[in-house]
PDB file of N, CA and C in Angstrom:
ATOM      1  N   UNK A   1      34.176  91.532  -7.038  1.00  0.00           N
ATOM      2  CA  UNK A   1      35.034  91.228  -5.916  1.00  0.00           C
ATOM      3  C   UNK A   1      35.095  89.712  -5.737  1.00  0.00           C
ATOM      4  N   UNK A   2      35.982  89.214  -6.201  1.00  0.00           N
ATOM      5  CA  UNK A   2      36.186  87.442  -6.168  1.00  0.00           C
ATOM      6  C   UNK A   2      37.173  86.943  -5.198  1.00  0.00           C
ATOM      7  N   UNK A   3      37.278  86.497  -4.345  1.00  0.00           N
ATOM      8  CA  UNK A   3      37.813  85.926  -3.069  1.00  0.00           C
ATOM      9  C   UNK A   3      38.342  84.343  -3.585  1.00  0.00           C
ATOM     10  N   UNK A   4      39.520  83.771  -3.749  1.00  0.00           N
ATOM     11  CA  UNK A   4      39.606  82.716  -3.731  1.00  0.00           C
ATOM     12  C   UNK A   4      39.614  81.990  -2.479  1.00  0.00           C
ATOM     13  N   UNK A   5      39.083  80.767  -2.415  1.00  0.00           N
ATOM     14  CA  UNK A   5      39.424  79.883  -1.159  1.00  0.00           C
ATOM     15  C   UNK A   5      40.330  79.395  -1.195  1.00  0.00           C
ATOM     16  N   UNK A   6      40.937  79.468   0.135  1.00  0.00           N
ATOM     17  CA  UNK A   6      42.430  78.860   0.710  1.00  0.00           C
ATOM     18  C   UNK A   6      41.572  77.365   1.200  1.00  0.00           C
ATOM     19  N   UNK A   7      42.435  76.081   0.413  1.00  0.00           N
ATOM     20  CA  UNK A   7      42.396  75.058   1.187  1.00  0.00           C
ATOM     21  C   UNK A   7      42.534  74.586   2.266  1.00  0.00           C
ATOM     22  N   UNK A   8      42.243  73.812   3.369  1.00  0.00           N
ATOM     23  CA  UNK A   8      42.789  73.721   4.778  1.00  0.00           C
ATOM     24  C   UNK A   8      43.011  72.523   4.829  1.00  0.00           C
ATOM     25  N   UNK A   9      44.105  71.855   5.025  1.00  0.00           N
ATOM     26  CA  UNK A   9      43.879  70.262   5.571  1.00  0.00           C
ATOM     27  C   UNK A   9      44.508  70.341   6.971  1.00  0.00           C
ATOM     28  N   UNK A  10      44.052  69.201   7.401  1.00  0.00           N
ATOM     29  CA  UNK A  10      44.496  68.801   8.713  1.00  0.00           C
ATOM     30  C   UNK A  10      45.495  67.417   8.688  1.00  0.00           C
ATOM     31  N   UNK A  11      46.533  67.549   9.966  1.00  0.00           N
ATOM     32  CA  UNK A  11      47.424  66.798   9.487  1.00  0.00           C
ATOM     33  C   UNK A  11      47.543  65.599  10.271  1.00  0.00           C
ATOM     34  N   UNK A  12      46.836  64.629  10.060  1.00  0.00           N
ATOM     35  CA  UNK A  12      46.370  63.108  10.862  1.00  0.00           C
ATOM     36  C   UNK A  12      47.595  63.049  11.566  1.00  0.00           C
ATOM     37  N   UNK A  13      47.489  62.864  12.971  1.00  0.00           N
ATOM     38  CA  UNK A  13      48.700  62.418  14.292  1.00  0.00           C
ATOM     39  C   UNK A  13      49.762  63.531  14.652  1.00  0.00           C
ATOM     40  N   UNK A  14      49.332  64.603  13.801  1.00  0.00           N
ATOM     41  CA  UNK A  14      50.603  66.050  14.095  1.00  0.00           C
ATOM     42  C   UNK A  14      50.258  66.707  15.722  1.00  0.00           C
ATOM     43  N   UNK A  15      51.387  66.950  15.923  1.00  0.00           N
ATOM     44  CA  UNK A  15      51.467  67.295  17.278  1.00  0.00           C
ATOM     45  C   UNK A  15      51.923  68.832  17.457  1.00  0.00           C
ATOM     46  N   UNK A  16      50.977  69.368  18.368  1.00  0.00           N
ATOM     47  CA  UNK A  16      51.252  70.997  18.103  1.00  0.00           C
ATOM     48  C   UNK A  16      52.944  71.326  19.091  1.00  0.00           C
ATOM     49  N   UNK A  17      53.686  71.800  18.517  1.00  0.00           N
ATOM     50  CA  UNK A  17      54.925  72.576  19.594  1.00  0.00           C
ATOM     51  C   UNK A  17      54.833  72.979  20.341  1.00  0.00           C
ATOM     52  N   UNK A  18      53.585  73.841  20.223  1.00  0.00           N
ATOM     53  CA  UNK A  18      53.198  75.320  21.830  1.00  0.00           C
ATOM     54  C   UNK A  18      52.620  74.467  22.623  1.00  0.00           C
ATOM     55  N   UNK A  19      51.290  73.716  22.482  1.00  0.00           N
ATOM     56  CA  UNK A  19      50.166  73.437  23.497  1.00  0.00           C
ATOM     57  C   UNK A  19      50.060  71.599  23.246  1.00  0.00           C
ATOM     58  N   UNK A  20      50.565  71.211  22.429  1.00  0.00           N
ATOM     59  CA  UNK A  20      50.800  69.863  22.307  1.00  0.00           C
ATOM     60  C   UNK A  20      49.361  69.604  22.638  1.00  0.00           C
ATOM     61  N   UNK A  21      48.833  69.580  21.495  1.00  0.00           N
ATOM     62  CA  UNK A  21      47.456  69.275  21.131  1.00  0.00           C
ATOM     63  C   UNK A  21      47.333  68.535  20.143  1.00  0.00           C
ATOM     64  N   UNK A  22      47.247  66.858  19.724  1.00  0.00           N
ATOM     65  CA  UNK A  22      47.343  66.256  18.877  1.00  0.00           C
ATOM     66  C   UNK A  22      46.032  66.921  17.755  1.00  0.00           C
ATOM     67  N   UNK A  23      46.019  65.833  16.359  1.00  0.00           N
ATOM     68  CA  UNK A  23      45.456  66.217  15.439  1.00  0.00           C
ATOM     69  C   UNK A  23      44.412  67.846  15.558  1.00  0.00           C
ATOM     70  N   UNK A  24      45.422  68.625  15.434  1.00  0.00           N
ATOM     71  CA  UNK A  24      45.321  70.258  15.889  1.00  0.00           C
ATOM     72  C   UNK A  24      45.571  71.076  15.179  1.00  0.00           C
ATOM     73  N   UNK A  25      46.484  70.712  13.979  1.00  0.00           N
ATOM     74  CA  UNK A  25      47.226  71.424  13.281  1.00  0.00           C
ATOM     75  C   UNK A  25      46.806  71.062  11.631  1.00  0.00           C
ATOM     76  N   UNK A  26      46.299  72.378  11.309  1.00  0.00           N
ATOM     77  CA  UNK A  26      45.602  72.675   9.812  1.00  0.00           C
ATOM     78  C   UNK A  26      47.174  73.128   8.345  1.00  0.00           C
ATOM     79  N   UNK A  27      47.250  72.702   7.262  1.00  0.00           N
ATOM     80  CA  UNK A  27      48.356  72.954   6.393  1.00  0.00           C
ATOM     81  C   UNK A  27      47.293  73.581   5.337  1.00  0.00           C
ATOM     82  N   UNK A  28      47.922  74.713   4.979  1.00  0.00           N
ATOM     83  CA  UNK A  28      47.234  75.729   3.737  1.00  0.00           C
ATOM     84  C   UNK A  28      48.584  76.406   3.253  1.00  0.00           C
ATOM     85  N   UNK A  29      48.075  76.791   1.831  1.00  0.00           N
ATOM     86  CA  UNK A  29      49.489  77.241   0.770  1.00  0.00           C
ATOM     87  C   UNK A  29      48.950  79.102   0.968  1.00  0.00           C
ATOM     88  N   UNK A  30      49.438  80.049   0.903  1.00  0.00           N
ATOM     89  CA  UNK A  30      48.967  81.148   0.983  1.00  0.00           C
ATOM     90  C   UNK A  30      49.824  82.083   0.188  1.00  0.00           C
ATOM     91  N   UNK A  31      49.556  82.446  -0.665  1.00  0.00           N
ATOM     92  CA  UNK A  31      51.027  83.165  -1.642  1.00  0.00           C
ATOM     93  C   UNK A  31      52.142  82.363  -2.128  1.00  0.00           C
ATOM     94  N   UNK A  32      51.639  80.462  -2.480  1.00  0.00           N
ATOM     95  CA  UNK A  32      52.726  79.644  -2.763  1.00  0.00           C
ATOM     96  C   UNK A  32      53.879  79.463  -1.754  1.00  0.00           C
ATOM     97  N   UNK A  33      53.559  80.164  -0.307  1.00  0.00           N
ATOM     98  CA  UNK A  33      54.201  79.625   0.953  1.00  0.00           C
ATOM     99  C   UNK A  33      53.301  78.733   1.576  1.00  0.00           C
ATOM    100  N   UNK A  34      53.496  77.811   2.674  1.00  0.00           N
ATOM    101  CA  UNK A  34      53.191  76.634   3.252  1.00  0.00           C
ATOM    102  C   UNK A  34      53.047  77.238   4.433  1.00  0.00           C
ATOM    103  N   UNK A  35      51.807  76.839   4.884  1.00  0.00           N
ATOM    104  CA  UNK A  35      51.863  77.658   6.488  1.00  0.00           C
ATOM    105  C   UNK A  35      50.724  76.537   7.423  1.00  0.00           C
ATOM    106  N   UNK A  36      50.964  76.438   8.833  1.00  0.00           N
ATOM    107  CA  UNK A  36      50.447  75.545   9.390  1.00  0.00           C
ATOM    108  C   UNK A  36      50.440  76.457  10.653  1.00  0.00           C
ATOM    109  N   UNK A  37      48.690  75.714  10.965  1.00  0.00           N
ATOM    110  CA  UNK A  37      48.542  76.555  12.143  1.00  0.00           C
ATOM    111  C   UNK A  37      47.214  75.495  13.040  1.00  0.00           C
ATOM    112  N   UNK A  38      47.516  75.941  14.338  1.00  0.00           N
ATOM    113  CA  UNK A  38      46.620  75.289  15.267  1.00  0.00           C
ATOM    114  C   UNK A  38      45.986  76.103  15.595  1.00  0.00           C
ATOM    115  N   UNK A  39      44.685  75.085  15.284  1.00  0.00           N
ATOM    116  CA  UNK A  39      43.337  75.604  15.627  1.00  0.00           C
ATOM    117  C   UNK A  39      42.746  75.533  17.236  1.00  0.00           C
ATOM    118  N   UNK A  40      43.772  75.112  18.172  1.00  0.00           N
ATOM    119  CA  UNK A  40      44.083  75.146  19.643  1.00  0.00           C
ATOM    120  C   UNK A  40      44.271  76.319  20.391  1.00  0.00           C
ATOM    121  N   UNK A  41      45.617  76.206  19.978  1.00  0.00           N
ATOM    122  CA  UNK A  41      46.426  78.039  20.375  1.00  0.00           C
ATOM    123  C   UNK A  41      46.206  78.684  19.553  1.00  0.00           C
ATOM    124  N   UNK A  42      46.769  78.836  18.311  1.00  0.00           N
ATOM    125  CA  UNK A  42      46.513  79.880  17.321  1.00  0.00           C
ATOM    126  C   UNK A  42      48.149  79.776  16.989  1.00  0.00           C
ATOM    127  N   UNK A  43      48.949  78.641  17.152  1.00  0.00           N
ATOM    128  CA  UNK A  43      50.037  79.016  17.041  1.00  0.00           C
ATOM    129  C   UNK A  43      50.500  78.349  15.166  1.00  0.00           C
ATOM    130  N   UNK A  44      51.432  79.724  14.624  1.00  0.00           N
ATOM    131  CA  UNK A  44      51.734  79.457  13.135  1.00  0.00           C
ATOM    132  C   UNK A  44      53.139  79.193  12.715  1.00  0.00           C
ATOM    133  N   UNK A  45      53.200  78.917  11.787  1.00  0.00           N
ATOM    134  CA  UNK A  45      54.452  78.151  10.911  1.00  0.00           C
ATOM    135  C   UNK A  45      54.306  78.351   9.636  1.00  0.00           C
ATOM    136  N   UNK A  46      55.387  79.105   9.456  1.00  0.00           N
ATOM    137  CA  UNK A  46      55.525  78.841   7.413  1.00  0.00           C
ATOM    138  C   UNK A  46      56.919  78.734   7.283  1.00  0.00           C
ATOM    139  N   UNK A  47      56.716  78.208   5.496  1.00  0.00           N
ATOM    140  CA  UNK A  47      58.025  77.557   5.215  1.00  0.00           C
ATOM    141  C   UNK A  47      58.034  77.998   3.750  1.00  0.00           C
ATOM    142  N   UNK A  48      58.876  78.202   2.875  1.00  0.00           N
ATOM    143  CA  UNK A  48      58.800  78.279   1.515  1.00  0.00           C
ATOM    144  C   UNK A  48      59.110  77.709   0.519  1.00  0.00           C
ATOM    145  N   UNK A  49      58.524  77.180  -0.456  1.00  0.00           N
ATOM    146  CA  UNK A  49      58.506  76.331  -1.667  1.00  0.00           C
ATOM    147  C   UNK A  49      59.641  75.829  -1.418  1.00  0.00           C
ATOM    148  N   UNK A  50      60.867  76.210  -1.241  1.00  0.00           N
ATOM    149  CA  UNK A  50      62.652  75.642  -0.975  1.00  0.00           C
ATOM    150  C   UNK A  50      62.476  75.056  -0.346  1.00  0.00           C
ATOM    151  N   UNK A  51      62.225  75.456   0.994  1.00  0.00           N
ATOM    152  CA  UNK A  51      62.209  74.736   2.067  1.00  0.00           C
ATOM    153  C   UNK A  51      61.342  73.481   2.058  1.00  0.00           C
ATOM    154  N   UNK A  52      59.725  73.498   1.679  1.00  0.00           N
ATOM    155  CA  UNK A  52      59.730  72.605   1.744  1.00  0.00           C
ATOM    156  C   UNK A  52      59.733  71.018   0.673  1.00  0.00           C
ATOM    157  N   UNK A  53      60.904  71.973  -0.430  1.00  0.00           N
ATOM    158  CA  UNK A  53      61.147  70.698  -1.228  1.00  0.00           C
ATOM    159  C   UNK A  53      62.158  70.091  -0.868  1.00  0.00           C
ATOM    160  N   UNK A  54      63.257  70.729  -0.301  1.00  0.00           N
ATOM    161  CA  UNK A  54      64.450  70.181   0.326  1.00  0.00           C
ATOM    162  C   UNK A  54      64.202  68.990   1.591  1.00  0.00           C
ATOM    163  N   UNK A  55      62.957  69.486   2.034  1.00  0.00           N
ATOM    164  CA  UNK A  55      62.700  68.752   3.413  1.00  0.00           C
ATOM    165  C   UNK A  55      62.146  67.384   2.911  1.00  0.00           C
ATOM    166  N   UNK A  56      61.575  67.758   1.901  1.00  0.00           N
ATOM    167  CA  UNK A  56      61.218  65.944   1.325  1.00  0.00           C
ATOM    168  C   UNK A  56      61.724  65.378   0.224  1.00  0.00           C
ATOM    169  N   UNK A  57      63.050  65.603  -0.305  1.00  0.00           N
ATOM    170  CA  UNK A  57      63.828  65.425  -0.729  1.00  0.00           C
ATOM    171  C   UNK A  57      64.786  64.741   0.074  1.00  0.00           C
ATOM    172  N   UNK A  58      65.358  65.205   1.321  1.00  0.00           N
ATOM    173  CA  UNK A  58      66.233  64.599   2.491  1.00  0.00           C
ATOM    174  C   UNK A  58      65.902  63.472   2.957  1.00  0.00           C
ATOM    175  N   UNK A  59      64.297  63.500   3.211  1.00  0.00           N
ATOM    176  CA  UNK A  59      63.965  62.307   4.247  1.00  0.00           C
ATOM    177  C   UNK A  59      63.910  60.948   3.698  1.00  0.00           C
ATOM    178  N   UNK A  60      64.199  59.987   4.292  1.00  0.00           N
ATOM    179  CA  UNK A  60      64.201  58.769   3.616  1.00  0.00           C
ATOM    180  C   UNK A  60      63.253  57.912   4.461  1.00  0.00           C
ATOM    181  N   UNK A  61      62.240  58.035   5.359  1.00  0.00           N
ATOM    182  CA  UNK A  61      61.147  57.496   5.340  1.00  0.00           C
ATOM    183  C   UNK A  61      59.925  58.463   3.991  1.00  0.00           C
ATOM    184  N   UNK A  62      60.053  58.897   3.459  1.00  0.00           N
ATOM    185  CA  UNK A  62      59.089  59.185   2.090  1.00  0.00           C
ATOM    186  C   UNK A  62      58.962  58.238   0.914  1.00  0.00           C
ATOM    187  N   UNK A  63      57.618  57.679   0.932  1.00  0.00           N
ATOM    188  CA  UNK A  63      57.397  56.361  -0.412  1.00  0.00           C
ATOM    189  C   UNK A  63      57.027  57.101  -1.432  1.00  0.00           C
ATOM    190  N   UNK A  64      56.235  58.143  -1.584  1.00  0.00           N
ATOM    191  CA  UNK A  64      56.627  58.984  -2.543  1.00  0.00           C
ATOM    192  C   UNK A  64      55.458  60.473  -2.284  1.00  0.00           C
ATOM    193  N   UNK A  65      55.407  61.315  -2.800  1.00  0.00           N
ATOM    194  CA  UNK A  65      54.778  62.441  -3.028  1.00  0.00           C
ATOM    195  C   UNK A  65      53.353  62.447  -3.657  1.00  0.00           C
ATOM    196  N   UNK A  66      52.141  62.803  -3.040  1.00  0.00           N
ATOM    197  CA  UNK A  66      51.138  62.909  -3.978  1.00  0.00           C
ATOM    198  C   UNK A  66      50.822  63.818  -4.214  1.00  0.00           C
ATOM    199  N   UNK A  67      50.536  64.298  -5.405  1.00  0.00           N
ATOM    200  CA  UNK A  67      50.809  65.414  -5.954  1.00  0.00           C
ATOM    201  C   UNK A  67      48.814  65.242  -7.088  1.00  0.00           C
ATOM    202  N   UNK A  68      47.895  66.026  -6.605  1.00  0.00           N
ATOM    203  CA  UNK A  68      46.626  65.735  -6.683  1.00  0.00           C
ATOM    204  C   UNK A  68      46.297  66.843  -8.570  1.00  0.00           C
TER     205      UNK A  68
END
């Protein structure tokens, strides 16, 4: 029975939507979807591989992508 670990980062100066709880909000990949959640409320967000390549693709404050 092998369990992989889900990474967690936290996202320096992110601001939660529900409870507006600064540096609150954790980013983990879960089935190659993107999902973010506060460890405050409990409140979640996902987005999918499209989504979020399009989203940093658009923006033009981005110096570039690190990709580890």
């Amino acid at each position: 029975m092998s369990q992989e670990k889900t990474r967690k980062r936290f996202i320096a100066g992110a601001t939660c939507p529900e409870c507006k709880a600064q540096d609150s909000i954790m980013l983990y990949f879960e089935n190659n979807v993107e999902k973010l959640q506060c460890v405050e409320c409990d409140y979640k967000d996902t987005q999918s591989q499209t989504d979020v390549s399009s989203a940093g693709q658009s923006s033009a404050d981005v110096i570039g992508v690190f990709k580890p």
